[in-house]
Protein backbone atom coordinates (compact mmCIF):
# COMPACT_ATOMS: atom_id res chain seq x y z
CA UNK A 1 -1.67 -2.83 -12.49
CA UNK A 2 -1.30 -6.56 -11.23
CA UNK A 3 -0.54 -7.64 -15.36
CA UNK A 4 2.48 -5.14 -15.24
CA UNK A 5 3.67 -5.86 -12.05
CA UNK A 6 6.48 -8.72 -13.65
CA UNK A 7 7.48 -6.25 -16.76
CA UNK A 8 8.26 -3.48 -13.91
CA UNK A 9 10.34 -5.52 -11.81
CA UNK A 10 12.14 -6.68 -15.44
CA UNK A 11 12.29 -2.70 -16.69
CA UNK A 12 13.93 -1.67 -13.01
CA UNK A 13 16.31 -4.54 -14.03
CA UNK A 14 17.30 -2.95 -17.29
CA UNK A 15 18.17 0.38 -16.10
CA UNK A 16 20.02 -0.93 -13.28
CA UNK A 17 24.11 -0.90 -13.20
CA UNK A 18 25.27 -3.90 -11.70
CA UNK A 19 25.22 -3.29 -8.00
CA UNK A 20 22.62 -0.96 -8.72
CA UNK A 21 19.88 -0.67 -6.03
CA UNK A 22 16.28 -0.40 -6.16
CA UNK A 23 14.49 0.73 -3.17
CA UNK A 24 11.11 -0.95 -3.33
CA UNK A 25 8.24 0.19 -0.51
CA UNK A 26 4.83 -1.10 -0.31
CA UNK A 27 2.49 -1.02 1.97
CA UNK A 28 1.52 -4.71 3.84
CA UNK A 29 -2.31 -5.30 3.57
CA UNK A 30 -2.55 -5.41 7.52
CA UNK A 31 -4.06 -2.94 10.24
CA UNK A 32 -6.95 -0.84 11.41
CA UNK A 33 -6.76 1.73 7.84
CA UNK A 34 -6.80 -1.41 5.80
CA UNK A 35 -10.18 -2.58 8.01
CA UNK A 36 -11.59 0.75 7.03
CA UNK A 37 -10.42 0.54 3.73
CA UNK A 38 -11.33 -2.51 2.36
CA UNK A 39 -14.65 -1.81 2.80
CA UNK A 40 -14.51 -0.08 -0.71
CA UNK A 41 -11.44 -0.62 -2.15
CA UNK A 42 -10.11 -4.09 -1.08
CA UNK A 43 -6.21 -3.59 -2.21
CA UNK A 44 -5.51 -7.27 -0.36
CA UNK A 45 -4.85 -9.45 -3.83
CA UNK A 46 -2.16 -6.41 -5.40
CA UNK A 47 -0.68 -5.72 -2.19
CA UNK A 48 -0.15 -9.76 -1.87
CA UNK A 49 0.87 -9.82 -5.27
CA UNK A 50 3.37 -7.49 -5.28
CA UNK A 51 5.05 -9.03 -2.87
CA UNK A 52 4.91 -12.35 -4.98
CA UNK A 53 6.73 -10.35 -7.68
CA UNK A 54 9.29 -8.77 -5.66
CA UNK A 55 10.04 -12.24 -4.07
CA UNK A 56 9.48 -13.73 -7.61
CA UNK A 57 12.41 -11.25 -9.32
CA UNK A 58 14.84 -12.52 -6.37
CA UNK A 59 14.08 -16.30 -6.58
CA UNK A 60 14.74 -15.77 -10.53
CA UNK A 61 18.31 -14.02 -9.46
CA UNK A 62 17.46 -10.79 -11.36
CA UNK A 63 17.72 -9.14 -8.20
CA UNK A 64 19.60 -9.52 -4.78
CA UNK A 65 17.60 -9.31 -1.47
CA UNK A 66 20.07 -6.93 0.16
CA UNK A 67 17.76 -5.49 3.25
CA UNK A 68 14.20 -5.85 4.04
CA UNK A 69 12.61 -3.10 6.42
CA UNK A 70 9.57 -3.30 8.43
CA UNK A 71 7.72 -0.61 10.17
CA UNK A 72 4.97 1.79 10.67
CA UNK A 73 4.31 4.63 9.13
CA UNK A 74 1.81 7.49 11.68
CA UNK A 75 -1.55 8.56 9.47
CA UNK A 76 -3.55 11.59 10.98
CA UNK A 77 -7.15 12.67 9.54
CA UNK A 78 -8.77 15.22 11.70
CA UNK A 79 -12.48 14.23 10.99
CA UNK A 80 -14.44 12.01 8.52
CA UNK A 81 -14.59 15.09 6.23
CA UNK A 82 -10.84 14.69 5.98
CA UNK A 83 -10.69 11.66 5.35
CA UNK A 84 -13.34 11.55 2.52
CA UNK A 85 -11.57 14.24 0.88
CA UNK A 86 -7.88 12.56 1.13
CA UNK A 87 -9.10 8.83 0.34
CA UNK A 88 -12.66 9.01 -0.76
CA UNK A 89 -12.63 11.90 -3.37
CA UNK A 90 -9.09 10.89 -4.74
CA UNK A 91 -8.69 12.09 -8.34
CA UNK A 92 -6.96 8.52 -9.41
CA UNK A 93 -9.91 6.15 -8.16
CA UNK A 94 -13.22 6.77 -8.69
CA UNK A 95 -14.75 5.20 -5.26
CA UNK A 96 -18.61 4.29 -5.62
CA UNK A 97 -20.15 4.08 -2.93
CA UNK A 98 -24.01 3.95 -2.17
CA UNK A 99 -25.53 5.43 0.91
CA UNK A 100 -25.65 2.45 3.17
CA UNK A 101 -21.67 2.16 2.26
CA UNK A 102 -21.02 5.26 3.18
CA UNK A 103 -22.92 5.35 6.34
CA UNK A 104 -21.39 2.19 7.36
CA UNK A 105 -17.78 3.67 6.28
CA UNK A 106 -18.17 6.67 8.28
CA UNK A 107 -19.33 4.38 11.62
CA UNK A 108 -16.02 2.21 11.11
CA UNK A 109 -14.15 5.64 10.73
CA UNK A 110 -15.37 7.14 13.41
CA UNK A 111 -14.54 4.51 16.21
CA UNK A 112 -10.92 5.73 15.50
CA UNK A 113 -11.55 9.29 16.22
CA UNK A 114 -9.89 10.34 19.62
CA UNK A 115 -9.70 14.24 20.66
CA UNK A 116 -7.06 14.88 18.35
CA UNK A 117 -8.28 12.94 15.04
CA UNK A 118 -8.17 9.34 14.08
CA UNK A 119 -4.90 8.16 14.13
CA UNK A 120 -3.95 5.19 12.17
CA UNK A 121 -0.20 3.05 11.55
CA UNK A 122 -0.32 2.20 7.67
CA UNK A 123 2.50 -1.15 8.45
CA UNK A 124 4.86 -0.67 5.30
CA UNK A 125 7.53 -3.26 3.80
CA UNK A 126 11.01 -2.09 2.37
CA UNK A 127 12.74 -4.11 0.15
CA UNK A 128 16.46 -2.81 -0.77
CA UNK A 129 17.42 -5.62 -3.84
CA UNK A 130 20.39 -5.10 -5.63
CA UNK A 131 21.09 -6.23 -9.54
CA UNK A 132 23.45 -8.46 -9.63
């Protein structure tokens, strides 16, 4: 939750030996998924902030900015069916959407379908900090 995001950053700091490393990997708000995505669950403003809070922990010195790691990581769905059930029908989100959604979901979706499936690169951010 965006209103927890600081106390995390400030917990992974307390359990941390110094030296200690925390491995921090969150996907960038960027890409063909996200274009799909966003049209029912718009994750732009968390994914923006937490980068703010990783880069806020660093700028306060709690942590160290040891490494920073781009790249992209391959998603497959077979069909539309596939991906309602792995994104759509998620247990932890309850996505609502009404028939004109969905329609224009599945037409988005479905320009991404090839022989094989749509295949999508989710672009991904690693942050390796280290407590001081």
């Amino acid at each position: 939750p965006l209103d927890l995001m600081g106390q995390s950053m400030r917990e992974v700091h307390r359990v941390l030996k110094p030296g200690g490393k925390a491995y921090i990997s969150e996907p960038i708000f960027a890409g063909d998924f996200n274009e799909v995505l966003r049209m029912f669950h718009n994750e732009q403003k968390v994914r923006e902030a937490a980068f703010e809070t990783v880069k806020k922990a660093v700028d306060e010195g709690l942590f160290q900015l040891v490494g920073q790691t781009f790249f992209n990581s391959p998603m497959r769905f077979a069909d539309f069916a596939d991906f309602e059930q792995k994104i759509l029908k998620v247990s932890h989100t309850n996505h609502r959407l009404d028939d004109a959604l969905y329609q224009a979901v599945k037409q988005n979706f479905e320009q991404h379908v090839g022989d094989d499936g749509a295949h999508f690169k989710m672009p991904i951010r690693v942050d390796l900090l280290a407590k001081p």
